[in-house]
C-alpha atoms as a PDB file:
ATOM      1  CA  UNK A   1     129.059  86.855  88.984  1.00  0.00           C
ATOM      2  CA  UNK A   2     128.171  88.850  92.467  1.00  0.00           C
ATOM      3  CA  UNK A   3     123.894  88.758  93.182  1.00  0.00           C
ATOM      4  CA  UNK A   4     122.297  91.359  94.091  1.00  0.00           C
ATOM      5  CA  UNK A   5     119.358  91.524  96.146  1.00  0.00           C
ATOM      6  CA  UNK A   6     116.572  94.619  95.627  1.00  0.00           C
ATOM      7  CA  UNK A   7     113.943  95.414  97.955  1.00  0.00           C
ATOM      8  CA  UNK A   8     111.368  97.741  96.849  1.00  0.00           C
ATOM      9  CA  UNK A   9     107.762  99.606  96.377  1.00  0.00           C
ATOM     10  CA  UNK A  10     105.897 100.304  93.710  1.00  0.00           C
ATOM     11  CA  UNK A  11     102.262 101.776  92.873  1.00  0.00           C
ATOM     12  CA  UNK A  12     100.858  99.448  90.343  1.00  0.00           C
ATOM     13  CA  UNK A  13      98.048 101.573  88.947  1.00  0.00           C
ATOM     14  CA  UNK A  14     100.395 102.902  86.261  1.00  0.00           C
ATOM     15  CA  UNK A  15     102.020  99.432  85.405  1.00  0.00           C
ATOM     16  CA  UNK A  16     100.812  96.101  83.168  1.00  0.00           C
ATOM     17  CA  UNK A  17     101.782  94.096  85.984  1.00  0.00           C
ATOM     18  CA  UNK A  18     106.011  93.180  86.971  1.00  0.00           C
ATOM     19  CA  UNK A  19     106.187  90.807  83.871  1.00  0.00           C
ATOM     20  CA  UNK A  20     107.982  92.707  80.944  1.00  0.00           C
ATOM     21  CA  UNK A  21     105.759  92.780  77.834  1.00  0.00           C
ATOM     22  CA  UNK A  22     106.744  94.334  74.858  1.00  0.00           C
ATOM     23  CA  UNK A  23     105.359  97.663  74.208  1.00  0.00           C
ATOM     24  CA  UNK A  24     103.745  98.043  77.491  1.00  0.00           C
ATOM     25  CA  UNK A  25     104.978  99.679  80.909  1.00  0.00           C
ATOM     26  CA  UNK A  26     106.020  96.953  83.218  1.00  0.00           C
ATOM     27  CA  UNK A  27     107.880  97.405  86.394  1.00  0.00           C
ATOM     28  CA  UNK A  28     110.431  94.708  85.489  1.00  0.00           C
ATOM     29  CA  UNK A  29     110.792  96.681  82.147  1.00  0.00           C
ATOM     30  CA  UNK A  30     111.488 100.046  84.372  1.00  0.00           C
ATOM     31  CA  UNK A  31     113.829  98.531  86.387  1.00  0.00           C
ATOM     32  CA  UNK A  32     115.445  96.493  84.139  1.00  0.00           C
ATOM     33  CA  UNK A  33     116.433  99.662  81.722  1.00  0.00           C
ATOM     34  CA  UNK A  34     117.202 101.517  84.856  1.00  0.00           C
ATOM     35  CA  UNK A  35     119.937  98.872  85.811  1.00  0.00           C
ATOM     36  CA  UNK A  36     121.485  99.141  81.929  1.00  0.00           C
ATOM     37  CA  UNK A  37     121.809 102.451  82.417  1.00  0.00           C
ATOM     38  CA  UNK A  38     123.353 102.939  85.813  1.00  0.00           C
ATOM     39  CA  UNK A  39     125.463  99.827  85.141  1.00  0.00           C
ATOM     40  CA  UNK A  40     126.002 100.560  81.477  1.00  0.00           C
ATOM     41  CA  UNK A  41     125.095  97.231  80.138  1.00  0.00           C
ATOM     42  CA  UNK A  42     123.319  96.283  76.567  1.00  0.00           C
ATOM     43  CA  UNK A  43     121.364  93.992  77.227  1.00  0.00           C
ATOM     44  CA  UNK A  44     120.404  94.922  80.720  1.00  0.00           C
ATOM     45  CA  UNK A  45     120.639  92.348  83.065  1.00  0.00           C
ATOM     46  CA  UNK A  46     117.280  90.446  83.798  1.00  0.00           C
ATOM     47  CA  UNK A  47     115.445  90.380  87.216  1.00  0.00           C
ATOM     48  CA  UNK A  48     113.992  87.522  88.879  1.00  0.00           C
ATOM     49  CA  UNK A  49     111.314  89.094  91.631  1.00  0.00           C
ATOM     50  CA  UNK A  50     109.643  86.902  94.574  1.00  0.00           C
ATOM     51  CA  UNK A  51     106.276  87.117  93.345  1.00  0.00           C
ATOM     52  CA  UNK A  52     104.774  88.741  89.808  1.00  0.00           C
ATOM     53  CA  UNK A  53     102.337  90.661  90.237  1.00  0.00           C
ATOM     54  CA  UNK A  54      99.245  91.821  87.914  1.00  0.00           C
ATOM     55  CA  UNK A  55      98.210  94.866  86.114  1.00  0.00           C
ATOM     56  CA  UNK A  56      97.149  97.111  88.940  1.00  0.00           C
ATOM     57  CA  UNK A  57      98.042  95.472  91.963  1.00  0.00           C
ATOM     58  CA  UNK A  58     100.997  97.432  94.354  1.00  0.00           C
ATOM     59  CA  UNK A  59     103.810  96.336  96.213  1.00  0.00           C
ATOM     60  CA  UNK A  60     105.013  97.251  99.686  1.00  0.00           C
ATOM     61  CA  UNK A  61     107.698  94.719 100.122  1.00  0.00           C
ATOM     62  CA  UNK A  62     108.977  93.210  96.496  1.00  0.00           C
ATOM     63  CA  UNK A  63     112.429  91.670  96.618  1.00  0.00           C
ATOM     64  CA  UNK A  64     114.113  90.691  92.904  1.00  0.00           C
ATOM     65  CA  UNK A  65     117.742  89.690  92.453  1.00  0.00           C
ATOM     66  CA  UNK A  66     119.930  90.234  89.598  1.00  0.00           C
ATOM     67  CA  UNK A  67     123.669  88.512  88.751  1.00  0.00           C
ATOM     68  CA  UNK A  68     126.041  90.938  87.214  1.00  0.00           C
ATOM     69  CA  UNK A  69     130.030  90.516  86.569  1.00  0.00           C
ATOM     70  CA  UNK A  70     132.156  92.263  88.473  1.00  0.00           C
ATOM     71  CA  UNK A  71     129.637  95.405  89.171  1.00  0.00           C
ATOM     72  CA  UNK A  72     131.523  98.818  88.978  1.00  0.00           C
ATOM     73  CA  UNK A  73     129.277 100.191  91.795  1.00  0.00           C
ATOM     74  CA  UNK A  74     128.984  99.023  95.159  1.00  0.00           C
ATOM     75  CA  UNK A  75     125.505  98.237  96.515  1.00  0.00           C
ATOM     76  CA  UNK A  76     125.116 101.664  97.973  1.00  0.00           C
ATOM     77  CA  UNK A  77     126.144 103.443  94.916  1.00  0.00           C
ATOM     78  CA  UNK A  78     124.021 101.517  92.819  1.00  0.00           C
ATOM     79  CA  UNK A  79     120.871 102.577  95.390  1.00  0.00           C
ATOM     80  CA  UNK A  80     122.078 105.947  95.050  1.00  0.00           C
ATOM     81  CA  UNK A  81     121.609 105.761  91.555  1.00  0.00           C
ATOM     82  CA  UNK A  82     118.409 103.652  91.130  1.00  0.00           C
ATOM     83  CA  UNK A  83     116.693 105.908  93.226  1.00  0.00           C
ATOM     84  CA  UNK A  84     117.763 108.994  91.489  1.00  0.00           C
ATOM     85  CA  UNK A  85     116.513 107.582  88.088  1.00  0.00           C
ATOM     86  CA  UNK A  86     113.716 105.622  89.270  1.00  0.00           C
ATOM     87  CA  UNK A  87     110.001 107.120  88.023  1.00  0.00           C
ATOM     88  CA  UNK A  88     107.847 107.694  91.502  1.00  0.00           C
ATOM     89  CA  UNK A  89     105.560 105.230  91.059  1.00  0.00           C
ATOM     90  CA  UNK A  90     108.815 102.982  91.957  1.00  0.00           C
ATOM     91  CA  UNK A  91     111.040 103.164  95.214  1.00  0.00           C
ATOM     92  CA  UNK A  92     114.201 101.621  95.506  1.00  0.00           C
ATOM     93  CA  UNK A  93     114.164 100.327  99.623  1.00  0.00           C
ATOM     94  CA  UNK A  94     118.012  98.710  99.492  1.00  0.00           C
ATOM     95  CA  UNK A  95     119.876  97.157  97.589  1.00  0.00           C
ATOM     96  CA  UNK A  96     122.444  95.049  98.821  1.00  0.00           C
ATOM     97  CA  UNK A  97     124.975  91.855  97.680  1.00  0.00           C
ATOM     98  CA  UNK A  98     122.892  88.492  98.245  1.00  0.00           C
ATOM     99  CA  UNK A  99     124.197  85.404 100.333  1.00  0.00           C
ATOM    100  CA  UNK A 100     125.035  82.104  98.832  1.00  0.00           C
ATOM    101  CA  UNK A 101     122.430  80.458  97.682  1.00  0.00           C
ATOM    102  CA  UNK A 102     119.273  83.436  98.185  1.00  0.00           C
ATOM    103  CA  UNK A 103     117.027  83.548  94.714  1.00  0.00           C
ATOM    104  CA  UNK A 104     114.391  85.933  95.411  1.00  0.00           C
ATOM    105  CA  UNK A 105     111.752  83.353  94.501  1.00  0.00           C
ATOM    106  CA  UNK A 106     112.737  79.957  95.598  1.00  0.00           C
ATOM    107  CA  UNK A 107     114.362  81.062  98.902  1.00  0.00           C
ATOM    108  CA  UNK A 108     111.200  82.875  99.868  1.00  0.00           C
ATOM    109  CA  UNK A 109     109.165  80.596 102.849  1.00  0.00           C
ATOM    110  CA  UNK A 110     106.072  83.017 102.226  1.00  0.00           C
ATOM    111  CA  UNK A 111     104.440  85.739 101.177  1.00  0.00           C
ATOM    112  CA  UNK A 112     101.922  88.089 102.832  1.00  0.00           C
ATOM    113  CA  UNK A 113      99.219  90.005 100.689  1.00  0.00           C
ATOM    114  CA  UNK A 114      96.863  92.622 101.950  1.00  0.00           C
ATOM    115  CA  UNK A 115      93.444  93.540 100.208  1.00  0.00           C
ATOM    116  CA  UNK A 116      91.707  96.948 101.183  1.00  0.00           C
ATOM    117  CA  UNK A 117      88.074  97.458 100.462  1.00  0.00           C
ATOM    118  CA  UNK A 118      85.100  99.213 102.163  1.00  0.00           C
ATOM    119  CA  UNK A 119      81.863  98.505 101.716  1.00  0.00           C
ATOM    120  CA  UNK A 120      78.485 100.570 101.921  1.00  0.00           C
ATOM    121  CA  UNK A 121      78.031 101.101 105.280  1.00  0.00           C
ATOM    122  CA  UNK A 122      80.790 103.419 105.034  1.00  0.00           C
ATOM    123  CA  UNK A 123      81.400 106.938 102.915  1.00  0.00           C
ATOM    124  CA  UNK A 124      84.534 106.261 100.610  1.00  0.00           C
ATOM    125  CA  UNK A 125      87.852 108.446 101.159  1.00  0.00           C
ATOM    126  CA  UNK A 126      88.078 109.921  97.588  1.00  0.00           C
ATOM    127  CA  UNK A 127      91.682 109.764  98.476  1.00  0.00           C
ATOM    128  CA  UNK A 128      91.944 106.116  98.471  1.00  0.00           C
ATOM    129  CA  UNK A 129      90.049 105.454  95.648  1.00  0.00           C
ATOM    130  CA  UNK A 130      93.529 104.011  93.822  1.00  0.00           C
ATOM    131  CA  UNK A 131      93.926 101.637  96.530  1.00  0.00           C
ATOM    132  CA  UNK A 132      90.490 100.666  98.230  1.00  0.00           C
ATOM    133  CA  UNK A 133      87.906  98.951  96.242  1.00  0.00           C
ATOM    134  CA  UNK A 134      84.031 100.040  96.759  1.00  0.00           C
ATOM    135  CA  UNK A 135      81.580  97.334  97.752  1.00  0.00           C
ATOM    136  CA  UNK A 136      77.708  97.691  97.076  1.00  0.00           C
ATOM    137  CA  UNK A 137      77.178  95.739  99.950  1.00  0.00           C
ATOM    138  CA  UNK A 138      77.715  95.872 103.637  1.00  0.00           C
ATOM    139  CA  UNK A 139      79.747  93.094 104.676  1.00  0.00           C
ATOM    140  CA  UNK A 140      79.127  91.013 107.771  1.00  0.00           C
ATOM    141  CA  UNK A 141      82.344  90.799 109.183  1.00  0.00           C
ATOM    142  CA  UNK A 142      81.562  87.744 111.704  1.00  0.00           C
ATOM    143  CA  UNK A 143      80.155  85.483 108.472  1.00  0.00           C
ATOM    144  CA  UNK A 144      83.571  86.608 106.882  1.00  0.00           C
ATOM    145  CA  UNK A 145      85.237  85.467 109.814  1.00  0.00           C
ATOM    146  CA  UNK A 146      83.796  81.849 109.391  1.00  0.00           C
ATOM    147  CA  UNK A 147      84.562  81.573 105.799  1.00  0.00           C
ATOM    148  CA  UNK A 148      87.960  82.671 106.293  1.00  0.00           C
ATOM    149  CA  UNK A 149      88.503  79.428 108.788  1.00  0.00           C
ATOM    150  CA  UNK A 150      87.060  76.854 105.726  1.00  0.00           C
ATOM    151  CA  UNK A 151      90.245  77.982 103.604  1.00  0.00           C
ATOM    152  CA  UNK A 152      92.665  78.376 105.945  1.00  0.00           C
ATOM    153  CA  UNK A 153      95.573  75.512 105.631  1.00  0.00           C
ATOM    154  CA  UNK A 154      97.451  73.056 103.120  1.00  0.00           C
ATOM    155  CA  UNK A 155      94.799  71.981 100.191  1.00  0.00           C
ATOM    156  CA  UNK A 156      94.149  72.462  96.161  1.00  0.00           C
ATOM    157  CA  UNK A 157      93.256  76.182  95.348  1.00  0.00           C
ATOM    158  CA  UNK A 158      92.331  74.971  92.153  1.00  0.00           C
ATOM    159  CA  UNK A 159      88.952  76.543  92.214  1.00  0.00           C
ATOM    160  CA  UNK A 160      90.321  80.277  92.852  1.00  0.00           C
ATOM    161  CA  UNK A 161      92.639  79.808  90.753  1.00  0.00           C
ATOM    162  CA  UNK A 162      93.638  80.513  86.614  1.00  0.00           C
ATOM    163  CA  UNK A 163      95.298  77.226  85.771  1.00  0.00           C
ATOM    164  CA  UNK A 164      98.492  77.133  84.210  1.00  0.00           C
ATOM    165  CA  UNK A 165      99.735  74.147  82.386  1.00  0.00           C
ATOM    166  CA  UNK A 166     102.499  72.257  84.532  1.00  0.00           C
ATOM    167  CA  UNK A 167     101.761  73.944  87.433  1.00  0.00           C
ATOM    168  CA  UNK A 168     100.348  72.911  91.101  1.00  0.00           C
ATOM    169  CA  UNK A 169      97.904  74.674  92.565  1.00  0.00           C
ATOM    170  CA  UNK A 170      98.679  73.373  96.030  1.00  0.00           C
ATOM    171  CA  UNK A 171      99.631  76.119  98.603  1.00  0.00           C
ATOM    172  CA  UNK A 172      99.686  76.235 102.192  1.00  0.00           C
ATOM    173  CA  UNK A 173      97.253  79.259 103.499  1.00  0.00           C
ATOM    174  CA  UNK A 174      98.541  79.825 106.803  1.00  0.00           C
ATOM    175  CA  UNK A 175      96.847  82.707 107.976  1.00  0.00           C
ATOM    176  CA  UNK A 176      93.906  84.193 106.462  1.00  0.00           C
ATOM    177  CA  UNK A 177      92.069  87.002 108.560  1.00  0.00           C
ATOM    178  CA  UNK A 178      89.476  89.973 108.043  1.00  0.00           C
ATOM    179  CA  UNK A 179      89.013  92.880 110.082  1.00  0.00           C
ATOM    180  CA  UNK A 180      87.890  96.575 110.203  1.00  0.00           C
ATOM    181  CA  UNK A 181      89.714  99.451 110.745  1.00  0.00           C
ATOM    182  CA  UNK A 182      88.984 102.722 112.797  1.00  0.00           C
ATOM    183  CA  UNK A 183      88.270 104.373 109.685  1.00  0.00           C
ATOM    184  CA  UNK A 184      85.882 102.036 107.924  1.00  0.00           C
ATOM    185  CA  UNK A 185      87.975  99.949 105.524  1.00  0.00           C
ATOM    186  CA  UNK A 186      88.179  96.462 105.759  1.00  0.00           C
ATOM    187  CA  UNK A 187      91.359  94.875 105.630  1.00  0.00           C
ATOM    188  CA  UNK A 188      92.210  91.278 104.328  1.00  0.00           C
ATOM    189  CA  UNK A 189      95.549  89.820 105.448  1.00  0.00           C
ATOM    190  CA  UNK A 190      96.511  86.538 103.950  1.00  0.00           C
ATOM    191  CA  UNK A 191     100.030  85.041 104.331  1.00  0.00           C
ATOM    192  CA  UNK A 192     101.352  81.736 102.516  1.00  0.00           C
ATOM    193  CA  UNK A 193     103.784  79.457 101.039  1.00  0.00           C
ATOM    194  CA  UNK A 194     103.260  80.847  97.839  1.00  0.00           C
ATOM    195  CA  UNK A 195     100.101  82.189  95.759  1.00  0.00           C
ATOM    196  CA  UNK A 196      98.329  80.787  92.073  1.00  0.00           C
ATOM    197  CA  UNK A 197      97.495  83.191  89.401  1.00  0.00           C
ATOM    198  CA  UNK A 198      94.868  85.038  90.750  1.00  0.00           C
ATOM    199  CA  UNK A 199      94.537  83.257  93.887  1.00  0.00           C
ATOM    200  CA  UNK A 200      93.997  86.068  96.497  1.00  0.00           C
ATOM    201  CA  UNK A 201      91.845  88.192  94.214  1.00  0.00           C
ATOM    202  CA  UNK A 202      89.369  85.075  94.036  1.00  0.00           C
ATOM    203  CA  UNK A 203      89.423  84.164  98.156  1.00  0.00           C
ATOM    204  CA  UNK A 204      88.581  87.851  98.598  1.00  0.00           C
ATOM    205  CA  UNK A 205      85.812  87.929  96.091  1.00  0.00           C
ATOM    206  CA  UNK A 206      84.162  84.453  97.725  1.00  0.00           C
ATOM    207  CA  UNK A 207      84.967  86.211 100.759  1.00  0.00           C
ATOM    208  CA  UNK A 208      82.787  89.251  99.856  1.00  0.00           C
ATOM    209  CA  UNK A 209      80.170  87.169  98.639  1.00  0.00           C
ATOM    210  CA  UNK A 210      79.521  85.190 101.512  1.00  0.00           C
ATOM    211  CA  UNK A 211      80.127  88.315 103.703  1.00  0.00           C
ATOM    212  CA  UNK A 212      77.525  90.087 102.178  1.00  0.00           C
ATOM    213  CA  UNK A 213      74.824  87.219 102.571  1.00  0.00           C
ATOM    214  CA  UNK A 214      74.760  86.737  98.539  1.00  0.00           C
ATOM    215  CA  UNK A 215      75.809  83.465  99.289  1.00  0.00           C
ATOM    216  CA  UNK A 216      76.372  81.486 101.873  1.00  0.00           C
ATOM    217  CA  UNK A 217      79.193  78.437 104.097  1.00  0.00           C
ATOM    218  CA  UNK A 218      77.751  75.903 102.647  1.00  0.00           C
ATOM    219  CA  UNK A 219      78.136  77.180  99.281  1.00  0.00           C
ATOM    220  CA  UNK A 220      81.926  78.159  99.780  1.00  0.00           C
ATOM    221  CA  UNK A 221      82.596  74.668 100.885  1.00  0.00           C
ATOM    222  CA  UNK A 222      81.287  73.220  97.724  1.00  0.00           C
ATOM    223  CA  UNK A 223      83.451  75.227  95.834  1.00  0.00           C
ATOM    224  CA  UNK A 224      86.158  74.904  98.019  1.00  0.00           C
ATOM    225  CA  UNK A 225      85.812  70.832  97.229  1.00  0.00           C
ATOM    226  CA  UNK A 226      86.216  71.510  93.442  1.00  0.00           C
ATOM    227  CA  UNK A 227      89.351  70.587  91.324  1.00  0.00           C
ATOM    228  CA  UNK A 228      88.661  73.327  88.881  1.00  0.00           C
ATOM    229  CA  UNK A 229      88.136  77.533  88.574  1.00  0.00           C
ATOM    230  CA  UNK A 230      84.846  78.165  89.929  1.00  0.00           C
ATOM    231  CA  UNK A 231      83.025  80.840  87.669  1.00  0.00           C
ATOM    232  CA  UNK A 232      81.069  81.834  90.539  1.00  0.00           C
ATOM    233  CA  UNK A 233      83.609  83.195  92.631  1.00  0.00           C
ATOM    234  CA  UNK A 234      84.345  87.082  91.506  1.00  0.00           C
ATOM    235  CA  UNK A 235      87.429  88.458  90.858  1.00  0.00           C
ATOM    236  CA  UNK A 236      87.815  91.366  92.714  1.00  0.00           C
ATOM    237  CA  UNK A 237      89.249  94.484  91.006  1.00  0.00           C
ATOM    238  CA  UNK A 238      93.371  94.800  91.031  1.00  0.00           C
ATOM    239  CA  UNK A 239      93.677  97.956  92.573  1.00  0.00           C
ATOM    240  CA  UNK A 240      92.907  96.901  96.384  1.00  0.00           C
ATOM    241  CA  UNK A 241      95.508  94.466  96.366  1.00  0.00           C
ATOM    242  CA  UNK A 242      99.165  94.803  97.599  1.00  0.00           C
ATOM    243  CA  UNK A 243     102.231  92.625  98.392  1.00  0.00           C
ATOM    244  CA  UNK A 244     103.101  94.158 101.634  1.00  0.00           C
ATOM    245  CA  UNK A 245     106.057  91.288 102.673  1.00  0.00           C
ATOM    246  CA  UNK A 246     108.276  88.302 101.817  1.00  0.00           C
ATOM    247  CA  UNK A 247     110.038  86.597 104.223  1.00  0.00           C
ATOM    248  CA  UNK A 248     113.242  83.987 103.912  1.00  0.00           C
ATOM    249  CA  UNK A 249     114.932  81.899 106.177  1.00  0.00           C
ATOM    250  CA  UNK A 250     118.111  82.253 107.812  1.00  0.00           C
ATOM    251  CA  UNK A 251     120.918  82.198 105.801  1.00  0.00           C
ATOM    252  CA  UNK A 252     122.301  79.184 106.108  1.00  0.00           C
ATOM    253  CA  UNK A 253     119.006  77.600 104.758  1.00  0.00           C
ATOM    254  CA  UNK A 254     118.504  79.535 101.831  1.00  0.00           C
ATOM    255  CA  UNK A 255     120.022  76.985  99.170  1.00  0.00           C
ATOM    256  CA  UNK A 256     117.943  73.887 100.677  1.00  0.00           C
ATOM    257  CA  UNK A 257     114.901  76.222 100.725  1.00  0.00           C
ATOM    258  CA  UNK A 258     115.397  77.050  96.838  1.00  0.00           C
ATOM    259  CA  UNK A 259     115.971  73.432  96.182  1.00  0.00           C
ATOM    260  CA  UNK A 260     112.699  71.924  98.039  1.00  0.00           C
ATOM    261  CA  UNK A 261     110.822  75.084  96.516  1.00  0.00           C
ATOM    262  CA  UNK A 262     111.430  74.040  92.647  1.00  0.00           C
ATOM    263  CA  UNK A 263     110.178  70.800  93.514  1.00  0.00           C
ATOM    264  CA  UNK A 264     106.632  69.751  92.052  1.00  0.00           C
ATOM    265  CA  UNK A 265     104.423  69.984  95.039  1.00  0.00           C
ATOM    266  CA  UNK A 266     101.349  67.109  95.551  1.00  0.00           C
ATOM    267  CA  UNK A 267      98.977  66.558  98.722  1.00  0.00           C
ATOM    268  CA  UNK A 268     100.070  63.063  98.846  1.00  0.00           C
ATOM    269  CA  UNK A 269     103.741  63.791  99.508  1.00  0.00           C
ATOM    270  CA  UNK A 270     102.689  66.316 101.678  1.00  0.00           C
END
């Protein structure tokens, strides 16, 4: 079996998330047909990605792998192909053969997601209405600032999270920032380990909140101490979010990374 690894882009407005579903437009279900047919293989081969994504939300900088025997096409005729078949709302960035031991989601030491919104201060750019979300609200950038610091780091997401049975919601938050561009819109850059269901839809929206004076540090803190989905903290809308990057370690570690990544993850092993 050769691995191949496939970088790419995709505009999620048009898509029920990366997850295949039956009857519904996924990108894993567009890709995945697109493979059988360049590769002329029933079933097609299956895709594991980095990081799934939601119903909405866009990607910058996906990576997914698939194992196929003996491929007829090398990697660069097989991105020839892909991109020639591809819908635009997808964009095949390289494909190429993987090294021992890379799986696009273990291997991965982090992720980095990017959430656009602008809030009321500012007059919206009906072109970015697909990708920026609207706030009612000004937002106070410097109180933003400060709540961004309480989350930062290694602790239990639970509360910004949608559980899912068997699974930790432990991450490591490494960078979390907020700042305005020349142009109005607020950017929110937030880089970790990994990411729960959810997860950076719910910072952003506590983020917003507190931002806006609807609520304020002391209340985030309380939340942040809970070891369960706060109903209080929005969810913002899917469309401002995007996966801009996912980043792996040298080669070499790849295999060990995969390994220590399946493991169950708990703050007192940590």
């Amino acid at each position: 079996m050769t691995r191949l690894r496939i970088d790419l882009s995709y505009d999620g407005g048009a898509f029920h998330g990366w997850a295949s579903q039956p009857g519904l437009r996924t990108v894993q279900g567009v890709l995945e047909d697109s493979l059988g047919r360049v590769l002329r293989l029933d079933p097609a081969p299956a895709l594991t990605v980095a990081g799934r994504t939601d119903a909405g939300v866009h990607a910058r900088g996906q990576v997914c792998h698939v194992d196929v025997e003996d491929p007829a096409l090398s990697p660069t005729d097989l991105l020839r192909r892909l991109r020639r078949i591809c819908p635009g709302d997808i964009a095949i960035r390289d494909v190429t053969e993987a090294p021992d031991g890379f799986d696009a989601r273990f291997s991965a030491v982090w992720r980095r997601y990017c959430y656009r919104l602008i809030d009321s201060a500012q007059v919206p750019d009906p072109l970015l209405r697909n990708h920026v979300v609207q706030l009612r609200h000004p937002l106070h950038l410097g109180t933003a600032q400060e709540a961004t610091r309480l989350l930062t780091g290694l602790r239990d997401f639970a509360p910004f999270c949608k559980a899912r049975e068997g699974a930790t919601t432990i991450r490591d938050l490494r960078e979390f920032t907020v700042t305005r561009r020349g142009d109005g819109v607020v950017e929110v850059h937030l880089l970790a380990d990994a990411f729960c269901h959810s997860m950076v839809r719910a910072l952003v929206g506590a983020l917003t909140v507190v931002g806006a004076g609807r609520r304020n540090l002391a209340w985030l803190e309380e939340v942040a101490s809970s070891d369960h989905r706060c109903g209080e903290v929005p969810l913002m809308p899917a469309h401002g979010l995007v996966l801009e990057e996912v980043g792996y370690p040298a080669d070499e570690q790849l295999a060990s990374r995969a390994r220590e990544a399946r493991a169950r993850r708990s703050l007192e092993k940590t």
